[in-house]
PDB file of N, CA and C in Angstrom:
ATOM      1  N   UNK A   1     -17.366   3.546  18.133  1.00  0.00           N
ATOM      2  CA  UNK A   1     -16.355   3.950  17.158  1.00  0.00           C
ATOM      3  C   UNK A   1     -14.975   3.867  17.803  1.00  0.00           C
ATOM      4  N   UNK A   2     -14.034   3.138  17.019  1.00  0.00           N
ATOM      5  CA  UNK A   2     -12.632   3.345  17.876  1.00  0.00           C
ATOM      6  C   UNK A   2     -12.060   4.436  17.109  1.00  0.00           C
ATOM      7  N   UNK A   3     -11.483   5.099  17.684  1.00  0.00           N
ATOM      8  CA  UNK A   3     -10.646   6.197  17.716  1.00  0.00           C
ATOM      9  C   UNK A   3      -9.315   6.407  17.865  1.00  0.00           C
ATOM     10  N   UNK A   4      -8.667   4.850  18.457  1.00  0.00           N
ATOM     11  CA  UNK A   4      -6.836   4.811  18.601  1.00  0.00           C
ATOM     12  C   UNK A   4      -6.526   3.662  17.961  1.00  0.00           C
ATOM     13  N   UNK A   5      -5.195   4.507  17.280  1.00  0.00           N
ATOM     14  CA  UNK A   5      -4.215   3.307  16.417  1.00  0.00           C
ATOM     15  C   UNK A   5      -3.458   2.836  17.338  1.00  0.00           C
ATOM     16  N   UNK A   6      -3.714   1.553  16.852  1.00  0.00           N
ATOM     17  CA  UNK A   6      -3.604   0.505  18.248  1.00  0.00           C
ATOM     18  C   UNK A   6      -2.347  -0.364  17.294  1.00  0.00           C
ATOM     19  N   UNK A   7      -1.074  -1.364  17.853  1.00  0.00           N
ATOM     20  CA  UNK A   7      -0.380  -2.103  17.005  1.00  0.00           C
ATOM     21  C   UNK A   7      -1.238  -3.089  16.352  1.00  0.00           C
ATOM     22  N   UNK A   8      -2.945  -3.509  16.410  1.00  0.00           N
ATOM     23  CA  UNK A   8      -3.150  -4.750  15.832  1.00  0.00           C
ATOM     24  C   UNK A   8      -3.374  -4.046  14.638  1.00  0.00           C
ATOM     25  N   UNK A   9      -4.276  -2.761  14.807  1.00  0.00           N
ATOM     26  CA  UNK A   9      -4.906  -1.981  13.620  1.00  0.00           C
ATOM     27  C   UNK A   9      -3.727  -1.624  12.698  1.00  0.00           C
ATOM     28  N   UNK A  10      -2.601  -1.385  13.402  1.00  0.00           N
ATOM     29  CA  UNK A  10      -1.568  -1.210  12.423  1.00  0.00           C
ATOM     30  C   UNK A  10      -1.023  -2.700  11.329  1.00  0.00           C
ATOM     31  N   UNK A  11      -1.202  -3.377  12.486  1.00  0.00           N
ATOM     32  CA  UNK A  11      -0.783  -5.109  11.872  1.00  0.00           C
ATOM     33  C   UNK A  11      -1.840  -5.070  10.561  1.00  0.00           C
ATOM     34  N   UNK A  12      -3.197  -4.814  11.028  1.00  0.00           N
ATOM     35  CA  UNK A  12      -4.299  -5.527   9.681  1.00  0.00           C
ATOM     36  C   UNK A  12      -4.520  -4.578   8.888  1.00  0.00           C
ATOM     37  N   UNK A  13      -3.870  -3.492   8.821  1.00  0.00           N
ATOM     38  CA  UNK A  13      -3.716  -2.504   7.586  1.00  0.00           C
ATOM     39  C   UNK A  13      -2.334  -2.883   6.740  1.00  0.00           C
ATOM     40  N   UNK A  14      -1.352  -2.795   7.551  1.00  0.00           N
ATOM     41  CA  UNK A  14      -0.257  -3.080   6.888  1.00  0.00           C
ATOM     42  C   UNK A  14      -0.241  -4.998   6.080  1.00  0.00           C
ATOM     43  N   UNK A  15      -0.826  -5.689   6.726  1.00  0.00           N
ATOM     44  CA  UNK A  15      -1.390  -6.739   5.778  1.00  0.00           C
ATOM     45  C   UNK A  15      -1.756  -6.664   5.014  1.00  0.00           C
ATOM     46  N   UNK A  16      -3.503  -5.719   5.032  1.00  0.00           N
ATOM     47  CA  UNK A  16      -3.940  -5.645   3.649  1.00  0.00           C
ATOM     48  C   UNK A  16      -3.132  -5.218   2.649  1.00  0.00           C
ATOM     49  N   UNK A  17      -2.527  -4.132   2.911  1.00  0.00           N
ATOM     50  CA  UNK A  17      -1.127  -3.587   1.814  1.00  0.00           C
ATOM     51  C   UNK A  17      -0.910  -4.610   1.363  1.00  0.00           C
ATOM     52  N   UNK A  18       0.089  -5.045   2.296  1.00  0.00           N
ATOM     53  CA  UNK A  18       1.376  -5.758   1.843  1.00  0.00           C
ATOM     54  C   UNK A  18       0.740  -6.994   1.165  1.00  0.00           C
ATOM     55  N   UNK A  19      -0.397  -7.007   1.068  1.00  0.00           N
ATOM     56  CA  UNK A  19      -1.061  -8.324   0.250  1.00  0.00           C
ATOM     57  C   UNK A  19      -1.270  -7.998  -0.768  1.00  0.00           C
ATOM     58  N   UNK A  20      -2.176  -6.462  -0.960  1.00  0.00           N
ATOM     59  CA  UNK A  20      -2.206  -6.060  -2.303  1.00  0.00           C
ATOM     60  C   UNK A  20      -1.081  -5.518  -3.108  1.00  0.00           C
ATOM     61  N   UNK A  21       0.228  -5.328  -2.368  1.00  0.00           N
ATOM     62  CA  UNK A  21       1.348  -4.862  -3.067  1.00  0.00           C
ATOM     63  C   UNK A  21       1.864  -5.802  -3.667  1.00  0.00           C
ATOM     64  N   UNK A  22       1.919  -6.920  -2.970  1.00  0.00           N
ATOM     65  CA  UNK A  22       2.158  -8.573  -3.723  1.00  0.00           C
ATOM     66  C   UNK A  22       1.824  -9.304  -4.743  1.00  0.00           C
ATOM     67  N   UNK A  23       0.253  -8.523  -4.654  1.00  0.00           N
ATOM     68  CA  UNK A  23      -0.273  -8.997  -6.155  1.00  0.00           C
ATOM     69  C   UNK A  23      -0.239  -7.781  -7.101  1.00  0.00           C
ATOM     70  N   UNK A  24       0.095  -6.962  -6.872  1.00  0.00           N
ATOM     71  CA  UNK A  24       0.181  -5.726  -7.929  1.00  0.00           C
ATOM     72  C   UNK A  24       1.800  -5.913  -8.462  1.00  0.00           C
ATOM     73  N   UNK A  25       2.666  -6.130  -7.833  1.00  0.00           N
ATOM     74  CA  UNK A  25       4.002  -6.314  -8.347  1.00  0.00           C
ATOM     75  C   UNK A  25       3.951  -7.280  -8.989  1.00  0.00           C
ATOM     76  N   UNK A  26       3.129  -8.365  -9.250  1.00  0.00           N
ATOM     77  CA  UNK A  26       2.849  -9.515 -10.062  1.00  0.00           C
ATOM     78  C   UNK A  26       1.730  -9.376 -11.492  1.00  0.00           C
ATOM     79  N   UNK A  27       0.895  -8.334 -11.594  1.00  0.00           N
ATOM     80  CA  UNK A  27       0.177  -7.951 -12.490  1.00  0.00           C
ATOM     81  C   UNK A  27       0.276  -7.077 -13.284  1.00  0.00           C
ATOM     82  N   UNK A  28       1.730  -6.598 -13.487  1.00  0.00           N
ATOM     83  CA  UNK A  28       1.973  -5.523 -14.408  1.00  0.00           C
ATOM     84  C   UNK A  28       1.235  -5.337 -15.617  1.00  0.00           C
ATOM     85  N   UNK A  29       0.638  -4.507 -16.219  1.00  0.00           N
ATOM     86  CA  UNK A  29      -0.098  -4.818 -17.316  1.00  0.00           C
ATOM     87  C   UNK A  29       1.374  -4.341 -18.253  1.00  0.00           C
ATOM     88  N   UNK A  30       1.298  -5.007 -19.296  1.00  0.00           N
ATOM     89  CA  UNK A  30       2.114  -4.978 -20.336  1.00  0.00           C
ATOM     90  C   UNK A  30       2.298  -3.818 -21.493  1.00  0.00           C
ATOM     91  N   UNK A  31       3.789  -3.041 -21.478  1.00  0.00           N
ATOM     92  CA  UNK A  31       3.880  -2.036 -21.759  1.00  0.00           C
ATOM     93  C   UNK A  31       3.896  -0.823 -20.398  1.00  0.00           C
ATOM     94  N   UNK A  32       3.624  -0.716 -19.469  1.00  0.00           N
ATOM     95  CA  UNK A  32       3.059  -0.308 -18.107  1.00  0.00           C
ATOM     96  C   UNK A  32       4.223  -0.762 -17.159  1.00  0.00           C
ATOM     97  N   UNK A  33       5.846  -1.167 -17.951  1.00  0.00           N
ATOM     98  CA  UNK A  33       6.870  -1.303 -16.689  1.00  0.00           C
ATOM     99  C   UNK A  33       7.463  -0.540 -16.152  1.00  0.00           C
ATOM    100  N   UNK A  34       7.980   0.409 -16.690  1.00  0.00           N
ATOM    101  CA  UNK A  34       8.287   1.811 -16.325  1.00  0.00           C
ATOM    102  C   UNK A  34       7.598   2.717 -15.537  1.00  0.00           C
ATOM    103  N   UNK A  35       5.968   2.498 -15.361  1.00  0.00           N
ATOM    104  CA  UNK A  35       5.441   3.568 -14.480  1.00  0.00           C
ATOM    105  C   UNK A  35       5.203   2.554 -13.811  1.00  0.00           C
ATOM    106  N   UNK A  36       4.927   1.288 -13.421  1.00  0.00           N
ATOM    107  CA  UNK A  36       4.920  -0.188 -12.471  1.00  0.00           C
ATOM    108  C   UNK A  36       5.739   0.517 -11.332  1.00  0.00           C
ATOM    109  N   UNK A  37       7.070   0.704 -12.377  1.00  0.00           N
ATOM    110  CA  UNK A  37       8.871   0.434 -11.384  1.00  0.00           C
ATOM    111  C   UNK A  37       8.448   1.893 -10.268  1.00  0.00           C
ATOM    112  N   UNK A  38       8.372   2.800 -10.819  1.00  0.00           N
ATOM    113  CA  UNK A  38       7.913   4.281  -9.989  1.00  0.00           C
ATOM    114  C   UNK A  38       6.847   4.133  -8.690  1.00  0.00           C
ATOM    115  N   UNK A  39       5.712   3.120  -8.977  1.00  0.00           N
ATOM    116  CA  UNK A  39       4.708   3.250  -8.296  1.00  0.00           C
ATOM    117  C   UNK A  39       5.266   2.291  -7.238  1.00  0.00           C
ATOM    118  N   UNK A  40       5.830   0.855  -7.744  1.00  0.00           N
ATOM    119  CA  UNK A  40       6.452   0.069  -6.510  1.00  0.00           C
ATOM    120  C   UNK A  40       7.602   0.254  -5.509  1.00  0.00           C
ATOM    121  N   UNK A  41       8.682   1.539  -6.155  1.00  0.00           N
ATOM    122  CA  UNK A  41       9.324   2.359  -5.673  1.00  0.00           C
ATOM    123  C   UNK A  41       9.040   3.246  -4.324  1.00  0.00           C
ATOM    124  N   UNK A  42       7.562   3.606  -4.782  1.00  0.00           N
ATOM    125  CA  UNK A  42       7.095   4.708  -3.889  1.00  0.00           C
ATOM    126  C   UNK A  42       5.983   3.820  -3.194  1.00  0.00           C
ATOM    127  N   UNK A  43       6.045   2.867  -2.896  1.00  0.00           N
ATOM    128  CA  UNK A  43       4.821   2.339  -2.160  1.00  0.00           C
ATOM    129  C   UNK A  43       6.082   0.963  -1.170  1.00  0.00           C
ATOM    130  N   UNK A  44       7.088   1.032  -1.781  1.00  0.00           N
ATOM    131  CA  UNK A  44       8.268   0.492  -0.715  1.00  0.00           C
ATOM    132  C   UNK A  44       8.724   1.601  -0.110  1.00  0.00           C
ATOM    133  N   UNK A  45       8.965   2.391  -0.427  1.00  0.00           N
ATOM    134  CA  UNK A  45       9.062   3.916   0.771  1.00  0.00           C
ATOM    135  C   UNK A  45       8.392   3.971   1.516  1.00  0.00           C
ATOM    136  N   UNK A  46       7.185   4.045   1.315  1.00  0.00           N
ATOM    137  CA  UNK A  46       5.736   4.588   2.356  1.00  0.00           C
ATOM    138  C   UNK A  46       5.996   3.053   3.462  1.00  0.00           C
ATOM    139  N   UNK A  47       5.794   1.749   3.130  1.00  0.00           N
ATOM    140  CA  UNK A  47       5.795   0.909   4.029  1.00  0.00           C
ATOM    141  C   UNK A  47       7.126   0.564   5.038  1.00  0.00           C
ATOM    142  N   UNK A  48       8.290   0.924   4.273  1.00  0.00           N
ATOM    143  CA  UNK A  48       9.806   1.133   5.225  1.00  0.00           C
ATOM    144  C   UNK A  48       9.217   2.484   6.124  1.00  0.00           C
ATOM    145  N   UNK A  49       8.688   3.404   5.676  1.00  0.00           N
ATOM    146  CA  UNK A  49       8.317   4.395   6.831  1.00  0.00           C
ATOM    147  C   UNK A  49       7.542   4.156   7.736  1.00  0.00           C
ATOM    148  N   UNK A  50       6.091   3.792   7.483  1.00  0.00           N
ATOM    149  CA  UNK A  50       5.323   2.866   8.404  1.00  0.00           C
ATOM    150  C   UNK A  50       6.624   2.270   9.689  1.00  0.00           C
ATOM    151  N   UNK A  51       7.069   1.414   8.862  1.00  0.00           N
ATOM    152  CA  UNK A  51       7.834   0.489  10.418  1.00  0.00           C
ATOM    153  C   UNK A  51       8.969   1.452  11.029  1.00  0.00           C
ATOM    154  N   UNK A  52       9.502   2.035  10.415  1.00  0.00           N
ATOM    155  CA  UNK A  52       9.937   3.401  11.037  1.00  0.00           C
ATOM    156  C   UNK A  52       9.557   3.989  11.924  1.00  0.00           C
ATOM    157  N   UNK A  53       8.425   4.819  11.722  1.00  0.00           N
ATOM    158  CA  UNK A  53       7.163   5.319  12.640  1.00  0.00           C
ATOM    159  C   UNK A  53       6.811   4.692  14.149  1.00  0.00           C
ATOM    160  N   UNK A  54       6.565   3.291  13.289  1.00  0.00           N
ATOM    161  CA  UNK A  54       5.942   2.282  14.388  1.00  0.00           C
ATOM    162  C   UNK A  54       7.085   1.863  15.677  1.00  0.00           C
ATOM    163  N   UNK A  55       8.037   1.597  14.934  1.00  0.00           N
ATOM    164  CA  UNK A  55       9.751   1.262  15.923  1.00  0.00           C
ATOM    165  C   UNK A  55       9.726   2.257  16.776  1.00  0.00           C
ATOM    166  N   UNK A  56       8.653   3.962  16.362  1.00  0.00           N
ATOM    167  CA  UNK A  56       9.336   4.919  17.472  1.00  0.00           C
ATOM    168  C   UNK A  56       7.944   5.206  18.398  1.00  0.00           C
ATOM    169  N   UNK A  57       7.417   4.007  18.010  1.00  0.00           N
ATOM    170  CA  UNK A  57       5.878   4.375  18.301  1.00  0.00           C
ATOM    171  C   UNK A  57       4.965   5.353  18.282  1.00  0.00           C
ATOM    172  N   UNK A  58       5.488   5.962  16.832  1.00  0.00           N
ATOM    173  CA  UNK A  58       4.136   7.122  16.354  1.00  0.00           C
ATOM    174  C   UNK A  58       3.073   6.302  15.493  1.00  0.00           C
ATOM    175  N   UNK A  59       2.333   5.925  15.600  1.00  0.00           N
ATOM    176  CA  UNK A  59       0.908   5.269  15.461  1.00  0.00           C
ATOM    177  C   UNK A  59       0.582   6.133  14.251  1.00  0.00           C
ATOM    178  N   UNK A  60       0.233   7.393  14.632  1.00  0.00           N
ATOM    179  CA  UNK A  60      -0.426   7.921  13.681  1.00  0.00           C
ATOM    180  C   UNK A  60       0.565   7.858  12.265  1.00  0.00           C
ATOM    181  N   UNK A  61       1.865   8.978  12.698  1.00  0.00           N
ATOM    182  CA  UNK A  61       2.237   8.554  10.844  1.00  0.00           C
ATOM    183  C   UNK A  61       2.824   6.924  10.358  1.00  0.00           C
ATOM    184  N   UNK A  62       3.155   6.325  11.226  1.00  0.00           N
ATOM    185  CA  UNK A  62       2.885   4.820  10.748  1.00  0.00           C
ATOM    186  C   UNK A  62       1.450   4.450  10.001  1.00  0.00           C
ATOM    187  N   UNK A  63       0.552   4.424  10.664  1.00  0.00           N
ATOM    188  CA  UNK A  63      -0.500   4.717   9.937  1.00  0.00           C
ATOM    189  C   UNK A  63      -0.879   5.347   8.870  1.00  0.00           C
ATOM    190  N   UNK A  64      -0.778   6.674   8.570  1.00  0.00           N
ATOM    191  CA  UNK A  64      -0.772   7.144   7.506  1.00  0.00           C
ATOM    192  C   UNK A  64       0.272   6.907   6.338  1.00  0.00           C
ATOM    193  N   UNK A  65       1.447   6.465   6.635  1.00  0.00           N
ATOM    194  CA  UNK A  65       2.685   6.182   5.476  1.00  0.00           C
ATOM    195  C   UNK A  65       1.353   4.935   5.217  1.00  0.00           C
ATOM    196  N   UNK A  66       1.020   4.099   5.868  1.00  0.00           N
ATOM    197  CA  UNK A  66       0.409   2.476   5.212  1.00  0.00           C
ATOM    198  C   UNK A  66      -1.260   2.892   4.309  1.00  0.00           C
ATOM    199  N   UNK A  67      -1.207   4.327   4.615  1.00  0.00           N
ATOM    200  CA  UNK A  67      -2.705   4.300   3.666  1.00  0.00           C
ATOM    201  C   UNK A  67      -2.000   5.186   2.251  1.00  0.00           C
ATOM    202  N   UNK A  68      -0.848   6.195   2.846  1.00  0.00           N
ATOM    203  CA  UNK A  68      -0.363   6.649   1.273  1.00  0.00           C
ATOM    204  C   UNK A  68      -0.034   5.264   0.683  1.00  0.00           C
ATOM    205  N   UNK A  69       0.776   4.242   1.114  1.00  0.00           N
ATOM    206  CA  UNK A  69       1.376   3.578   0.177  1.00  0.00           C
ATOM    207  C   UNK A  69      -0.098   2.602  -0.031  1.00  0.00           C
ATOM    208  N   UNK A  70      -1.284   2.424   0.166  1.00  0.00           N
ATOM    209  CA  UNK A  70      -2.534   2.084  -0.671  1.00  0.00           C
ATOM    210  C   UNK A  70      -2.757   2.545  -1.435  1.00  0.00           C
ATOM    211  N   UNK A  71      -2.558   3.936  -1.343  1.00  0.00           N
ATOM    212  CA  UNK A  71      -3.378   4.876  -2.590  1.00  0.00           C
ATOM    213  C   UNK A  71      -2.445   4.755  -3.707  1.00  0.00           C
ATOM    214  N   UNK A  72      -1.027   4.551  -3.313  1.00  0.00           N
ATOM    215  CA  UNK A  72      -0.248   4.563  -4.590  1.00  0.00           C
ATOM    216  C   UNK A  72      -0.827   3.300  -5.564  1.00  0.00           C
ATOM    217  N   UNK A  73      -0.648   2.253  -4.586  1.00  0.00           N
ATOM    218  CA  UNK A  73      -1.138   0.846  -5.181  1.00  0.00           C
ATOM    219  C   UNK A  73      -2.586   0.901  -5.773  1.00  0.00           C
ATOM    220  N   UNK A  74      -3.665   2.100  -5.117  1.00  0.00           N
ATOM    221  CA  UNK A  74      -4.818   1.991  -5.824  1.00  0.00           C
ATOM    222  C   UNK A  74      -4.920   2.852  -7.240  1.00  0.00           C
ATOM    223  N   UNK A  75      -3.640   4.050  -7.262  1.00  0.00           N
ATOM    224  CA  UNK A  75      -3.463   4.538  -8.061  1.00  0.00           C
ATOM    225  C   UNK A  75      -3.270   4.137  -9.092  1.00  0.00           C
ATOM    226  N   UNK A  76      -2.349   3.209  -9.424  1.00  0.00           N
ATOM    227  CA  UNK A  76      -1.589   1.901 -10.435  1.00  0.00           C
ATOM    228  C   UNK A  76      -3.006   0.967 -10.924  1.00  0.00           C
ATOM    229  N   UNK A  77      -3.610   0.505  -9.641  1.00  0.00           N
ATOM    230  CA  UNK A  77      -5.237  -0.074 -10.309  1.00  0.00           C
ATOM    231  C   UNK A  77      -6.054   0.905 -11.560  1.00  0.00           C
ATOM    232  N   UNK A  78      -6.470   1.924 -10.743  1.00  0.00           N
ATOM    233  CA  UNK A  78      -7.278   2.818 -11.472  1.00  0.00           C
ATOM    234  C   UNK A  78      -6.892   3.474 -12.939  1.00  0.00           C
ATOM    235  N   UNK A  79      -5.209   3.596 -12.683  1.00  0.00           N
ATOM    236  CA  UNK A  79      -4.653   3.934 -14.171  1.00  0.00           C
ATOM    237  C   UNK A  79      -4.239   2.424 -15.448  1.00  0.00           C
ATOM    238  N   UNK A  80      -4.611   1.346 -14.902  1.00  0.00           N
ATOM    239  CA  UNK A  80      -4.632   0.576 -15.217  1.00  0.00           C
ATOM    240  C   UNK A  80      -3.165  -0.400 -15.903  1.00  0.00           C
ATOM    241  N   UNK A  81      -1.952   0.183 -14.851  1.00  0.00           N
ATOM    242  CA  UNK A  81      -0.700  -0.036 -14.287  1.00  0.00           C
ATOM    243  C   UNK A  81      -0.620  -1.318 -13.657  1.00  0.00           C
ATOM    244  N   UNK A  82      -1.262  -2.043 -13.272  1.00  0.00           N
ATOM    245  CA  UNK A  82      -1.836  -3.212 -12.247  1.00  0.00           C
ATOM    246  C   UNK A  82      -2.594  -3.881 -13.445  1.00  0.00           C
ATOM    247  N   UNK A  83      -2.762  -5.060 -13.676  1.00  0.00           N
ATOM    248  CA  UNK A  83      -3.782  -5.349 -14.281  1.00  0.00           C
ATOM    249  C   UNK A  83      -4.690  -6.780 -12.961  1.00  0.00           C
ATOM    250  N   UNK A  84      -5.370  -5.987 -11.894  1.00  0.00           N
ATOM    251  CA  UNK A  84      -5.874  -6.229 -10.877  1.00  0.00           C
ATOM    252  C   UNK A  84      -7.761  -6.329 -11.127  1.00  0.00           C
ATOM    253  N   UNK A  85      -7.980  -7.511 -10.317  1.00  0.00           N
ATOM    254  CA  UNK A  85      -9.440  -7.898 -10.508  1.00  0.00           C
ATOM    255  C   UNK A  85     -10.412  -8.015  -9.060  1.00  0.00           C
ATOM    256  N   UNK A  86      -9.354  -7.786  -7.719  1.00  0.00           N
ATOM    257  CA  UNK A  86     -10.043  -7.967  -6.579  1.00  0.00           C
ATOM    258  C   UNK A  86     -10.795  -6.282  -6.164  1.00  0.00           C
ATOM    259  N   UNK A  87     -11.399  -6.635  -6.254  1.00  0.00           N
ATOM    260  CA  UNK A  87     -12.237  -5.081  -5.882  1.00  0.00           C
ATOM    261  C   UNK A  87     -12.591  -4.905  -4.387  1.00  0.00           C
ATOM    262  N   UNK A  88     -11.733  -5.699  -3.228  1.00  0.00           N
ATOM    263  CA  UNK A  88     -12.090  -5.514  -2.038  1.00  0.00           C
ATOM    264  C   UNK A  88     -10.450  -4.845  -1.762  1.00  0.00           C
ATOM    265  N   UNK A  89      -9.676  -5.402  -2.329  1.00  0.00           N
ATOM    266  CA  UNK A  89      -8.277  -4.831  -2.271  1.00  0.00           C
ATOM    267  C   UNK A  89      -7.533  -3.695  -3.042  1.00  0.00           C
ATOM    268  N   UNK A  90      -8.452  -3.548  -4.123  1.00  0.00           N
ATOM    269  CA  UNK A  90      -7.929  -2.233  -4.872  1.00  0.00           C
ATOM    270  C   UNK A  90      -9.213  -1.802  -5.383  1.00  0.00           C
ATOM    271  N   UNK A  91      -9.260  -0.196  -5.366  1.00  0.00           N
ATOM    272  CA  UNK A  91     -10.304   0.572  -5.752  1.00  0.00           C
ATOM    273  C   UNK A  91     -10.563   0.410  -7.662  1.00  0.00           C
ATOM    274  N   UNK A  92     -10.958  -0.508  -7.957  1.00  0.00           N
ATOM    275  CA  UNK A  92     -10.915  -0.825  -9.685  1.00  0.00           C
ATOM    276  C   UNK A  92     -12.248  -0.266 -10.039  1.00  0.00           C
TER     277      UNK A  92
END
């Protein structure tokens, strides 16, 4: 079991994000722009903090800003804000 946030683990989390944030800012479901604008708002916060974090080399809340700003993005899936079909990248 690894146990330390390491910069790669930070690299291939903050990928997966930033991949699924890419396609969620592209799938707005229609009618759903207004709570879109809120959720992509707050999931560009969480990832400017991440590299924040990371610049001062705190691992951990770098880390954690990159899993809040998932949940926001999985949040937007599940409320059906996203109109998203990959089920390895968002909890649908």
């Amino acid at each position: 079991m690894e146990d330390k946030i390491t910069k790669d683990k930070l690299k291939k989390y903050r990928e997966l994000t930033e991949k699924a944030f890419s396609i969620a800012k592209k799938s707005v479901a229609k009618g759903k722009e207004k709570e879109a604008e809120k959720i992509i708002e707050m999931v560009d916060c969480y990832l400017s903090d991440s590299k924040h974090f990371e610049k001062k080399d705190d691992f951990v809340n770098a880390f954690g800003a990159i899993y809040y700003a998932h949940g926001w993005i999985d949040c937007g899936a599940r409320l059906k804000i996203f109109d998203v079909t990959d089920d390895q990248l968002f909890t649908i």
